[in-house]
PDB file of N, CA and C in Angstrom:
ATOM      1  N   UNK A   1       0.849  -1.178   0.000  1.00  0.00           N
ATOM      2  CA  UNK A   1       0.000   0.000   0.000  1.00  0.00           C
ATOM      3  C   UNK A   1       0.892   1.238   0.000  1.00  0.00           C
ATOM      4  N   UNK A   2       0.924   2.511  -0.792  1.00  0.00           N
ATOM      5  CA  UNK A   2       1.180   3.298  -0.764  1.00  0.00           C
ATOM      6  C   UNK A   2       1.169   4.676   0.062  1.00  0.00           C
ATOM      7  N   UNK A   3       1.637   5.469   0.240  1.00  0.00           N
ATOM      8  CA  UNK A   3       1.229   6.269   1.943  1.00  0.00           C
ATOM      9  C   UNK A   3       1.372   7.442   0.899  1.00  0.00           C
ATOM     10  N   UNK A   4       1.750   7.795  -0.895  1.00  0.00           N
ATOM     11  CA  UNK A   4       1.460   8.525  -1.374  1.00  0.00           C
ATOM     12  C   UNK A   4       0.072   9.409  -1.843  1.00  0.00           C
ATOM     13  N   UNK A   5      -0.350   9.738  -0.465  1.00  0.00           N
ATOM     14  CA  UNK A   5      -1.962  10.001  -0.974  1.00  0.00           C
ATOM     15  C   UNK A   5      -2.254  10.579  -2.101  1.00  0.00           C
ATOM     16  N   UNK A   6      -1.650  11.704  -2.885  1.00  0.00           N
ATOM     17  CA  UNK A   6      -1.757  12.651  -3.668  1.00  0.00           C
ATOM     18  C   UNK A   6      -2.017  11.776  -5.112  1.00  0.00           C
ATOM     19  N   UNK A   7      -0.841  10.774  -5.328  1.00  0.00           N
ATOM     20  CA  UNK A   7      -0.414   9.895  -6.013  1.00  0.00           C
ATOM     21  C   UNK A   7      -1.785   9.065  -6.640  1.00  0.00           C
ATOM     22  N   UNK A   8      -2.441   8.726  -5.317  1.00  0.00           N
ATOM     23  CA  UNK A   8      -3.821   7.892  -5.557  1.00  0.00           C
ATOM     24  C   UNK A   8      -5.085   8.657  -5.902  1.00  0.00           C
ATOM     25  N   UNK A   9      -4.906   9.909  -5.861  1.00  0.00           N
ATOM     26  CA  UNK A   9      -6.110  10.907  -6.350  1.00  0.00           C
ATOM     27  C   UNK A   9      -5.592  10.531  -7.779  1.00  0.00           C
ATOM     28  N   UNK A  10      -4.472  11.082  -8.198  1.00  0.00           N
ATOM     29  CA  UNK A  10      -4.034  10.996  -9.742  1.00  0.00           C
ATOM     30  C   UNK A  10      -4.423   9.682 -10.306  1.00  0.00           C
ATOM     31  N   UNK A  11      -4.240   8.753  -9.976  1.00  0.00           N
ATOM     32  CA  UNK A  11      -4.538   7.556 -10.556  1.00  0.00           C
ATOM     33  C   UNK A  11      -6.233   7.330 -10.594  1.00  0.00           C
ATOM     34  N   UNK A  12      -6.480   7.812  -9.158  1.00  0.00           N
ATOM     35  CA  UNK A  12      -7.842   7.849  -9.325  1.00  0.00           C
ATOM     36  C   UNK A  12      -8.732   8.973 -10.430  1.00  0.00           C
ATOM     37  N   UNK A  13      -8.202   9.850 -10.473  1.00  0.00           N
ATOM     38  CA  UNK A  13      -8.762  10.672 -12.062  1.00  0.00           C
ATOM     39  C   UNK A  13      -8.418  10.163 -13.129  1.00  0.00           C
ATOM     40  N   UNK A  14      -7.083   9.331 -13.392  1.00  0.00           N
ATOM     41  CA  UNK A  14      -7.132   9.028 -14.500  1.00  0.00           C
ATOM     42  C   UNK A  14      -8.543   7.556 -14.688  1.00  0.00           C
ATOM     43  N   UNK A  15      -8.839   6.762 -13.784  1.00  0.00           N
ATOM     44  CA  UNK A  15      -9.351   5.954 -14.231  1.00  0.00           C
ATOM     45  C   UNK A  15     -11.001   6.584 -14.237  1.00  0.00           C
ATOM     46  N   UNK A  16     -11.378   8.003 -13.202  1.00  0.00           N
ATOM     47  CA  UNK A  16     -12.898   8.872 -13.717  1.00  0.00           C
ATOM     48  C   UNK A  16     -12.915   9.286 -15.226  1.00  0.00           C
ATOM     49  N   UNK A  17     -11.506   9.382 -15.809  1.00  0.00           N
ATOM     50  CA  UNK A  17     -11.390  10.022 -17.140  1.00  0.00           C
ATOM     51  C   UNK A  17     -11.405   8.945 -17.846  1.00  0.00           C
ATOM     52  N   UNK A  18     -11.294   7.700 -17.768  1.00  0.00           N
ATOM     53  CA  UNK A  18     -11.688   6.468 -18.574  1.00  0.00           C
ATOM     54  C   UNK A  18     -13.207   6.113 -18.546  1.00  0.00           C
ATOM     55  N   UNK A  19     -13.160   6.079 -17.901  1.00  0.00           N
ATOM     56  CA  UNK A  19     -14.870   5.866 -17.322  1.00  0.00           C
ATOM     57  C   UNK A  19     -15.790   6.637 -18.177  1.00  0.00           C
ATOM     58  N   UNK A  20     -14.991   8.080 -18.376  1.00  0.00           N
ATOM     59  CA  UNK A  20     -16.288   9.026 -18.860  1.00  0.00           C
ATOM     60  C   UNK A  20     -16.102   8.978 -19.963  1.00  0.00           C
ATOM     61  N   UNK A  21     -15.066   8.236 -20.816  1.00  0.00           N
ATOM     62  CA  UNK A  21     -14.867   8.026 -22.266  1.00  0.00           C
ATOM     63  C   UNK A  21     -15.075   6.581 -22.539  1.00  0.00           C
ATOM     64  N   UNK A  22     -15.702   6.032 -21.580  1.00  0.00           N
ATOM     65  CA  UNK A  22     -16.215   4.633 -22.167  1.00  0.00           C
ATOM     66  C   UNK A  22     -15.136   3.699 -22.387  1.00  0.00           C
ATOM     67  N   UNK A  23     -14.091   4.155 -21.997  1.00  0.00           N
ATOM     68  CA  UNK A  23     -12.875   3.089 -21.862  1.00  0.00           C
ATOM     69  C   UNK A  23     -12.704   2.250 -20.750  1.00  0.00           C
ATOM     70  N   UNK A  24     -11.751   1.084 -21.246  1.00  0.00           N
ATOM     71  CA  UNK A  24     -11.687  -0.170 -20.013  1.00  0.00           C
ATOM     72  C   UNK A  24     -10.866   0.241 -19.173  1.00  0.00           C
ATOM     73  N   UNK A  25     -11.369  -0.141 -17.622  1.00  0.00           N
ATOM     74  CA  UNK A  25     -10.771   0.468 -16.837  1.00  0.00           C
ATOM     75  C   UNK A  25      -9.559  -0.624 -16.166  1.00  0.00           C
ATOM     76  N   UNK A  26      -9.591  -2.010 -16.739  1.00  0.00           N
ATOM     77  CA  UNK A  26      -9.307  -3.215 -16.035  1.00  0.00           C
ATOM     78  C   UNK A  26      -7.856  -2.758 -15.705  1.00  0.00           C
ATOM     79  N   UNK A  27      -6.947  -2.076 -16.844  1.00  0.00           N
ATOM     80  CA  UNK A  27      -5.634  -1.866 -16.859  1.00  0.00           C
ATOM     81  C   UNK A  27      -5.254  -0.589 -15.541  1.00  0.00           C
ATOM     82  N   UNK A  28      -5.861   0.342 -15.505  1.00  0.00           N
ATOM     83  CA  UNK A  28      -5.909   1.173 -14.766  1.00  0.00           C
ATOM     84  C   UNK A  28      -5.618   0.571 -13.075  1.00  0.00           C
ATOM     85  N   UNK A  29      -6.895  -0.324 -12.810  1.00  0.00           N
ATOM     86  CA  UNK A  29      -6.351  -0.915 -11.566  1.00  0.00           C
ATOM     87  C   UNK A  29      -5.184  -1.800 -11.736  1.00  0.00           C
ATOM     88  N   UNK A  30      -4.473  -2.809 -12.451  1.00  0.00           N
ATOM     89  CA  UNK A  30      -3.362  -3.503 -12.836  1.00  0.00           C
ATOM     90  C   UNK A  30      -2.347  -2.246 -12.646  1.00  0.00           C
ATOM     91  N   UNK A  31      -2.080  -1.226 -13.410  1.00  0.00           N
ATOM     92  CA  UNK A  31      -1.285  -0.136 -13.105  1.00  0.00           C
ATOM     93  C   UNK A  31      -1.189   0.681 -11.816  1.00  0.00           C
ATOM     94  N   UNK A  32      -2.662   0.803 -11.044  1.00  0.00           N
ATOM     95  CA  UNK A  32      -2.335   0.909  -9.560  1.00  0.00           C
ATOM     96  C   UNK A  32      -1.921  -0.041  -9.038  1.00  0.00           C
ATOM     97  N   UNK A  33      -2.409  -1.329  -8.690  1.00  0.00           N
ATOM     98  CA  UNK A  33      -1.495  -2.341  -7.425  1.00  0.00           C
ATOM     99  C   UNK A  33      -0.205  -2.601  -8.103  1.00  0.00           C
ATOM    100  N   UNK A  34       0.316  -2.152  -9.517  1.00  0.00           N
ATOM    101  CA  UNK A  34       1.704  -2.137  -9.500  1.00  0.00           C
ATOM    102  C   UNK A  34       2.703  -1.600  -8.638  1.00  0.00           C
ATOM    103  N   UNK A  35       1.858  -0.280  -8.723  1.00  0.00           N
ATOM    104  CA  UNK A  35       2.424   1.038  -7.906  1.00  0.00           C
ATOM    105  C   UNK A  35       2.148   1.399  -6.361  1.00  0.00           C
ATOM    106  N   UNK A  36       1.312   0.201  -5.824  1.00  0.00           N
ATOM    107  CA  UNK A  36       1.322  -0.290  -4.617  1.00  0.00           C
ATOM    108  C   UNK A  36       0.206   0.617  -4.275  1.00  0.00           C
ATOM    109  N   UNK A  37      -0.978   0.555  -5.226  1.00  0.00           N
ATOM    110  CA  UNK A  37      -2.584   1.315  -4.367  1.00  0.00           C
ATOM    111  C   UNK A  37      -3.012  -0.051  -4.986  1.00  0.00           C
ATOM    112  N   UNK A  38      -3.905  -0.253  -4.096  1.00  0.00           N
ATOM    113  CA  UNK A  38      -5.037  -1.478  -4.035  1.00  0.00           C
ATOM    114  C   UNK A  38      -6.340  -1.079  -4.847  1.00  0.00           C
ATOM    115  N   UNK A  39      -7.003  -1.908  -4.898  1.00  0.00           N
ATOM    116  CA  UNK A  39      -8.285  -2.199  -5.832  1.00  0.00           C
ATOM    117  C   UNK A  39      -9.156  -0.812  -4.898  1.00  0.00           C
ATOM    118  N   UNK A  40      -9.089  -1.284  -3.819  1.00  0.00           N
ATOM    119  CA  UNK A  40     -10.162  -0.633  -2.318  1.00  0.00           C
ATOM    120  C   UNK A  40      -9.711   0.891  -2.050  1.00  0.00           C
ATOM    121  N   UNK A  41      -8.307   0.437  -1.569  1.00  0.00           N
ATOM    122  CA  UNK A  41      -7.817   2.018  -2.122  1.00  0.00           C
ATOM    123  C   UNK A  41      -7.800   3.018  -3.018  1.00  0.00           C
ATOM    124  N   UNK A  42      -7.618   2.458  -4.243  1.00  0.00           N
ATOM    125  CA  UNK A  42      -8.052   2.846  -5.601  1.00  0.00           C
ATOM    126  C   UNK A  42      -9.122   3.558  -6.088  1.00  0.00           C
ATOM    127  N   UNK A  43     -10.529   2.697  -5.032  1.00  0.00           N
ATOM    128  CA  UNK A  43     -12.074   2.487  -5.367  1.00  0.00           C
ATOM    129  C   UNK A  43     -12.407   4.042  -4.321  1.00  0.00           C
ATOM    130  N   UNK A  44     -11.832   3.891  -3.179  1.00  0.00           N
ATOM    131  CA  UNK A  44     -12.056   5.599  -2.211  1.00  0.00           C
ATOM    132  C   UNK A  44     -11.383   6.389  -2.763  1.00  0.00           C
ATOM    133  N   UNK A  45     -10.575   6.255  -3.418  1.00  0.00           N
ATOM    134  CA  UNK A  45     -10.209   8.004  -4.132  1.00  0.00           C
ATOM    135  C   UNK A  45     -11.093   8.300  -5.023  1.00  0.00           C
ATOM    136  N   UNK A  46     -12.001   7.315  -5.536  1.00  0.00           N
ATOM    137  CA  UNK A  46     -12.212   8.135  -6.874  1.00  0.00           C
ATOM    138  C   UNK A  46     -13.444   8.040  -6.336  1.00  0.00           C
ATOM    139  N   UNK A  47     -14.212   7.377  -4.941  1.00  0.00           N
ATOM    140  CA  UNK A  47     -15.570   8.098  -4.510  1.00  0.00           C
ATOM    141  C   UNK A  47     -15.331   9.545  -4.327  1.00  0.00           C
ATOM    142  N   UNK A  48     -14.308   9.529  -3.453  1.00  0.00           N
ATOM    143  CA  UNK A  48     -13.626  10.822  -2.458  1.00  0.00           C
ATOM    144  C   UNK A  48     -13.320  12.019  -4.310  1.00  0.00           C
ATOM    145  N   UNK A  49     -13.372  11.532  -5.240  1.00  0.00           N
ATOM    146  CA  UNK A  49     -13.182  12.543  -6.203  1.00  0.00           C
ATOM    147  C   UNK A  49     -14.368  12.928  -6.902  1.00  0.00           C
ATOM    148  N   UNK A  50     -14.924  11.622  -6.501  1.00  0.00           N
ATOM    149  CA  UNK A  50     -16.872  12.339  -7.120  1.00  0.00           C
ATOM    150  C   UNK A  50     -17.571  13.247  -6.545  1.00  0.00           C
ATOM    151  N   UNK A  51     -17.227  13.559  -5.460  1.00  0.00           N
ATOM    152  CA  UNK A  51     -17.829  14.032  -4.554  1.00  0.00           C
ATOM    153  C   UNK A  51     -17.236  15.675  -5.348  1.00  0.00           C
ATOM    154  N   UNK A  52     -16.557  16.067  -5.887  1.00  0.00           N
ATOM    155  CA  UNK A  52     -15.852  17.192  -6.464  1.00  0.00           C
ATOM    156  C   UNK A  52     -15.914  17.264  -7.843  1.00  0.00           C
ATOM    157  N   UNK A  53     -16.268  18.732  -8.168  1.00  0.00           N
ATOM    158  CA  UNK A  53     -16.369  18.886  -9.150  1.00  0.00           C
ATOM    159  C   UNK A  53     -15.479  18.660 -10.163  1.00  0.00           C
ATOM    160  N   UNK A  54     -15.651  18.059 -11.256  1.00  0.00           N
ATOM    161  CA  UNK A  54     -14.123  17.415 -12.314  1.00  0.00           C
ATOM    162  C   UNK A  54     -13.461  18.664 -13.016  1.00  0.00           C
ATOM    163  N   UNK A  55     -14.350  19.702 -12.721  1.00  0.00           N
ATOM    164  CA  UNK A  55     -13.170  20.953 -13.280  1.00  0.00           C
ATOM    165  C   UNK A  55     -12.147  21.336 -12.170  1.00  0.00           C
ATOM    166  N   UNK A  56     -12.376  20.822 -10.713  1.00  0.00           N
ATOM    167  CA  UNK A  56     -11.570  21.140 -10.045  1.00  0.00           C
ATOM    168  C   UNK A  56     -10.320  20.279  -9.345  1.00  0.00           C
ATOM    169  N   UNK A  57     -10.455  19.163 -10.121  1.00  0.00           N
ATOM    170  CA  UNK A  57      -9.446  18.068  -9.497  1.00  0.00           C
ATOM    171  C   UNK A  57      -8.026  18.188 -10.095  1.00  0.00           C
ATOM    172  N   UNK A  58      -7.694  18.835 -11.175  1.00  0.00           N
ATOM    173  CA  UNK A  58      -6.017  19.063 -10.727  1.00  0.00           C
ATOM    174  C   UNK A  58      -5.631  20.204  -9.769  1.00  0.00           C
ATOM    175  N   UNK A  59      -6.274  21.427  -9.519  1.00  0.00           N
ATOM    176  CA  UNK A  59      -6.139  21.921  -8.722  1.00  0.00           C
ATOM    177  C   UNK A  59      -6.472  21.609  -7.211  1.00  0.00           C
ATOM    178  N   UNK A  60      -7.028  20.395  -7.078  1.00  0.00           N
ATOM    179  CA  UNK A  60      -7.489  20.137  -5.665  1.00  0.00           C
ATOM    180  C   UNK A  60      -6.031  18.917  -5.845  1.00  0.00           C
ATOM    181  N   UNK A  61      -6.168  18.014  -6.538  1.00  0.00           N
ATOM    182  CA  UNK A  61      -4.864  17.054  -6.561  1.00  0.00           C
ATOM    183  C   UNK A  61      -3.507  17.909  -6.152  1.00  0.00           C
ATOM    184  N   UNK A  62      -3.090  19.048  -6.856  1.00  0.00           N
ATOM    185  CA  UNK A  62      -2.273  19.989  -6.497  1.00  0.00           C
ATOM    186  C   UNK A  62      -1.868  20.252  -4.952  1.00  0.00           C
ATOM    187  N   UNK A  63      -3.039  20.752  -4.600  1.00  0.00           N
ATOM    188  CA  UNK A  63      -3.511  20.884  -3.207  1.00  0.00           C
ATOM    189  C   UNK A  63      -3.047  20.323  -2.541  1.00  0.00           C
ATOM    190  N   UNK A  64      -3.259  18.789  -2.601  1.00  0.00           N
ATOM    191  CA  UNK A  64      -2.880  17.432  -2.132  1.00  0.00           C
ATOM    192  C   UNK A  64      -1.608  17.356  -1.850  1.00  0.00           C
ATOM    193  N   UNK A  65      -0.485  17.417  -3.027  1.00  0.00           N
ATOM    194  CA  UNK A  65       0.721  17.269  -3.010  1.00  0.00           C
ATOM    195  C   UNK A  65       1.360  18.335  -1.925  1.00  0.00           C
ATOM    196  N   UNK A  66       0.925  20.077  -2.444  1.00  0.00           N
ATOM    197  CA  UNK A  66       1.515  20.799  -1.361  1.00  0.00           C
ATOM    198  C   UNK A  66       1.278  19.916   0.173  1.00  0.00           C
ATOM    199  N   UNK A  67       0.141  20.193   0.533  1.00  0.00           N
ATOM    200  CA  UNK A  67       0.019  19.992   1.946  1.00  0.00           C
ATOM    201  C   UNK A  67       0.894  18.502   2.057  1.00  0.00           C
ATOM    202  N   UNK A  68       0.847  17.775   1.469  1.00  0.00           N
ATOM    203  CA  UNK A  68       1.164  16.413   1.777  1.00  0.00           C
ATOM    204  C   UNK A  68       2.927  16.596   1.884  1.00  0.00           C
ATOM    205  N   UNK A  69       3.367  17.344   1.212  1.00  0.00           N
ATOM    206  CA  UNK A  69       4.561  18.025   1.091  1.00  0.00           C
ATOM    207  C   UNK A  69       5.268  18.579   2.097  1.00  0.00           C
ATOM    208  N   UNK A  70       4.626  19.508   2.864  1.00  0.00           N
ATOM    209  CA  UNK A  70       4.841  20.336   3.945  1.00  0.00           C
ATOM    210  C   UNK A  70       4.811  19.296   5.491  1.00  0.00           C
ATOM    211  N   UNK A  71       4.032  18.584   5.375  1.00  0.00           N
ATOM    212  CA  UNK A  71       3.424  17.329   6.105  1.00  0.00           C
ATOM    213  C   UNK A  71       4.600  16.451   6.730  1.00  0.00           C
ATOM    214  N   UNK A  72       5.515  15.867   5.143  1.00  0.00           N
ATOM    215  CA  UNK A  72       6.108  14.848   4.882  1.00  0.00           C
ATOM    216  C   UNK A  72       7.797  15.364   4.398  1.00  0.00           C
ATOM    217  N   UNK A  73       8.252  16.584   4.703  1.00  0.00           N
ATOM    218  CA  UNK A  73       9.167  17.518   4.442  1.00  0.00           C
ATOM    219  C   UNK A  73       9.732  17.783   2.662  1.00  0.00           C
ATOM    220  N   UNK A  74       9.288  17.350   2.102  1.00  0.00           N
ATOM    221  CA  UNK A  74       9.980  16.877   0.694  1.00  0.00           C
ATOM    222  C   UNK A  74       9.305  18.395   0.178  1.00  0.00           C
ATOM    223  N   UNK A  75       8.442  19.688   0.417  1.00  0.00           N
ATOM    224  CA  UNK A  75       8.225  20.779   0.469  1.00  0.00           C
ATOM    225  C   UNK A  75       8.497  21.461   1.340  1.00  0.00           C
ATOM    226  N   UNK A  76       9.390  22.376   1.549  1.00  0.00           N
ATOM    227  CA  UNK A  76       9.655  23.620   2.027  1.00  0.00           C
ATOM    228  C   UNK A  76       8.157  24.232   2.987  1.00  0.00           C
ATOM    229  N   UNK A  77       8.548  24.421   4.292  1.00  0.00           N
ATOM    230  CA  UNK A  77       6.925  25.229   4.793  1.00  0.00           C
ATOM    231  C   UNK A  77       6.991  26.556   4.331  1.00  0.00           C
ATOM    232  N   UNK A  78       7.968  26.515   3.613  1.00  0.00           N
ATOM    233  CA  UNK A  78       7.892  28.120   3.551  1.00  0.00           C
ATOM    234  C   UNK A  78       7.638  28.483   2.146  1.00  0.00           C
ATOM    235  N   UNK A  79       7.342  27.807   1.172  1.00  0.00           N
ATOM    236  CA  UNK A  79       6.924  27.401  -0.182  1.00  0.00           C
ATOM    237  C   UNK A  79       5.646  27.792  -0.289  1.00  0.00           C
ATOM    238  N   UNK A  80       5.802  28.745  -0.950  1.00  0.00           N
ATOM    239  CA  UNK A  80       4.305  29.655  -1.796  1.00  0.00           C
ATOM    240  C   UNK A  80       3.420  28.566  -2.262  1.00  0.00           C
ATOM    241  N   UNK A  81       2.365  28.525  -1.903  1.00  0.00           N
ATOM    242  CA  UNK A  81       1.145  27.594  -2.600  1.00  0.00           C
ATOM    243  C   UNK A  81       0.894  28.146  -4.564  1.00  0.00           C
ATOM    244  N   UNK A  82       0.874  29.581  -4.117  1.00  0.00           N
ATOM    245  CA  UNK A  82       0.221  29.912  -5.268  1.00  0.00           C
ATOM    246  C   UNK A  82       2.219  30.353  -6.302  1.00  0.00           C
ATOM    247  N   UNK A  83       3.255  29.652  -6.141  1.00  0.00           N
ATOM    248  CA  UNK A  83       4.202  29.232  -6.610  1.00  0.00           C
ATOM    249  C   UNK A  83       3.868  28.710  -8.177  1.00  0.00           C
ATOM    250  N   UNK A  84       3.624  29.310  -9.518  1.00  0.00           N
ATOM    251  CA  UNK A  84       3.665  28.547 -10.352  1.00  0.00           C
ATOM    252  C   UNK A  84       4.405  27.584 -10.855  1.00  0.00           C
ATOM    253  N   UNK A  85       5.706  27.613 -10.468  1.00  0.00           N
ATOM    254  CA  UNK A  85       6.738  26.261 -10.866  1.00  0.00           C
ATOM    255  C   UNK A  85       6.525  25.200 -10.192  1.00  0.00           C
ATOM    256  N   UNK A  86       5.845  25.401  -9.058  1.00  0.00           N
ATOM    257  CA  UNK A  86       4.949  24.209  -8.318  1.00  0.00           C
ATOM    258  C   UNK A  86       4.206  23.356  -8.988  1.00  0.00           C
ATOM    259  N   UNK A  87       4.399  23.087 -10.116  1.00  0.00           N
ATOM    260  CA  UNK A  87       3.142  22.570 -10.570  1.00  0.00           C
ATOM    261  C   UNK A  87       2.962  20.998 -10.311  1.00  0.00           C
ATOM    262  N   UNK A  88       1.487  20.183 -10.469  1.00  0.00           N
ATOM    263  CA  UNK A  88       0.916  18.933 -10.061  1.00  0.00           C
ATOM    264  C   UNK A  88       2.483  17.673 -10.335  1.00  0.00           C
ATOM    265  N   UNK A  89       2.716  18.092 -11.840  1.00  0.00           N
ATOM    266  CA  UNK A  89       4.029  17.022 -12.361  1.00  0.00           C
ATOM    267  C   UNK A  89       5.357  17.300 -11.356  1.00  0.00           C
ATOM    268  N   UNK A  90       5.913  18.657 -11.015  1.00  0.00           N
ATOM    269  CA  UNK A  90       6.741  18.599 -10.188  1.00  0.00           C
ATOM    270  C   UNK A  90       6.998  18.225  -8.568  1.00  0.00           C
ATOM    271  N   UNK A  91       6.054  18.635  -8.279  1.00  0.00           N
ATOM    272  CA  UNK A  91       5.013  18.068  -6.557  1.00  0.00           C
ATOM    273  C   UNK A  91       5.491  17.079  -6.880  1.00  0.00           C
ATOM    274  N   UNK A  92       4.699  16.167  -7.846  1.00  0.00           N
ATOM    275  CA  UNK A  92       4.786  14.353  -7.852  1.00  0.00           C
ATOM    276  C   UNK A  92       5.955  13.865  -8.004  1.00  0.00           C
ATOM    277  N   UNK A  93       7.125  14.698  -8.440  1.00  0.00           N
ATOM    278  CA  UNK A  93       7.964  14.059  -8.805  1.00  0.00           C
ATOM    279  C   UNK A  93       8.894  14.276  -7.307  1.00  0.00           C
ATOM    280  N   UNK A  94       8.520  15.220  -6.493  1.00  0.00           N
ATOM    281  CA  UNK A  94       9.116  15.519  -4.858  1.00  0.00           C
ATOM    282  C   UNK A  94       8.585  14.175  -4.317  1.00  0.00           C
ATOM    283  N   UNK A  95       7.379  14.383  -4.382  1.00  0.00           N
ATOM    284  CA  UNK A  95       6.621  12.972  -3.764  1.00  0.00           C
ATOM    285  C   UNK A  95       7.043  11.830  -4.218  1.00  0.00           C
ATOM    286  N   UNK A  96       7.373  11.512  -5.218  1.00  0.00           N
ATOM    287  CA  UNK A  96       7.899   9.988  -5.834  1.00  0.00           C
ATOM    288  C   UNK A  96       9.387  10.015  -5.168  1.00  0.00           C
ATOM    289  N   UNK A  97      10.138  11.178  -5.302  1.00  0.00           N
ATOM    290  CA  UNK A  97      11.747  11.045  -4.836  1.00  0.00           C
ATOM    291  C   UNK A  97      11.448  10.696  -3.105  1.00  0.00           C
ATOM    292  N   UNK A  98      10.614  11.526  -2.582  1.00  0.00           N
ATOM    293  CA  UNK A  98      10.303  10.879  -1.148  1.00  0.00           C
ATOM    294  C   UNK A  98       9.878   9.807  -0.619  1.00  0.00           C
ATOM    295  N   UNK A  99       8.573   9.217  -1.572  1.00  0.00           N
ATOM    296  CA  UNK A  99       8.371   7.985  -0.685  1.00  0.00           C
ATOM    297  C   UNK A  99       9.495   6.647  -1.470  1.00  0.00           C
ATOM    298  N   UNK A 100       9.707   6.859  -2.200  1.00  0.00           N
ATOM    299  CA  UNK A 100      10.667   6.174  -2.874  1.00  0.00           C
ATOM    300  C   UNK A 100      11.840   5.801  -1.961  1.00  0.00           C
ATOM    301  N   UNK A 101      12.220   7.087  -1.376  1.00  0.00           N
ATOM    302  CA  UNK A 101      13.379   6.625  -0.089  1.00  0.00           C
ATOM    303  C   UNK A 101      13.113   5.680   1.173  1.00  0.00           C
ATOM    304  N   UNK A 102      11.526   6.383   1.413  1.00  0.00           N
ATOM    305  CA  UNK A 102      11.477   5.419   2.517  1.00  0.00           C
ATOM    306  C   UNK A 102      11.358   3.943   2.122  1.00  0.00           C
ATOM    307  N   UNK A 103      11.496   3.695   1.032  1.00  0.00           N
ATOM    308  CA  UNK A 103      11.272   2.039   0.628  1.00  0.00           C
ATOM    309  C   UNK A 103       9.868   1.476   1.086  1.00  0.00           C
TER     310      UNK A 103
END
């Protein structure tokens, strides 16, 4: 299981964005428990993303990463939210270099 929460919103939009294009989602979960989110885990992010409006989920995913960032040190507390070089791909890639260490 993954302790990358941010990580599992993303995966979890990508498989709402299959869904709403009528695509198979079977691979989507195969590509999460690769990456160590579960079927169940998988299945609450993307309730926890219905619940939100779909114009607002990279900016709420965003969200995610800061705080989870500041949380988990791999962000600066002193790091501007509204930081444009911050963006969702770079966050993730703090977050991947972090939980990655802890093994």
């Amino acid at each position: 299981m993954t302790f990358n929460r941010p990580y599992t919103f993303e995966l979890a939009r990508q498989l709402l964005t299959a869904r709403s294009l009528g695509d198979a989602t079977a691979g989507h979960y195969v590509n999460a428990e690769s990456n160590g989110v579960d079927r169940a885990q998988l299945d609450r992010a993307v309730a926890t993303l219905q619940r939100i409006d779909p114009a607002d989920f990279d900016t709420w995913i965003r969200r995610e990463y800061i705080v989870d960032g500041w949380l988990h040190g791999y962000l600066e507390l002193s790091a501007n939210p509204d930081d444009p070089t911050l963006t969702a791909w770079v966050l993730g890639q703090r977050a991947a270099a972090h939980y990655d260490a802890l093994g």
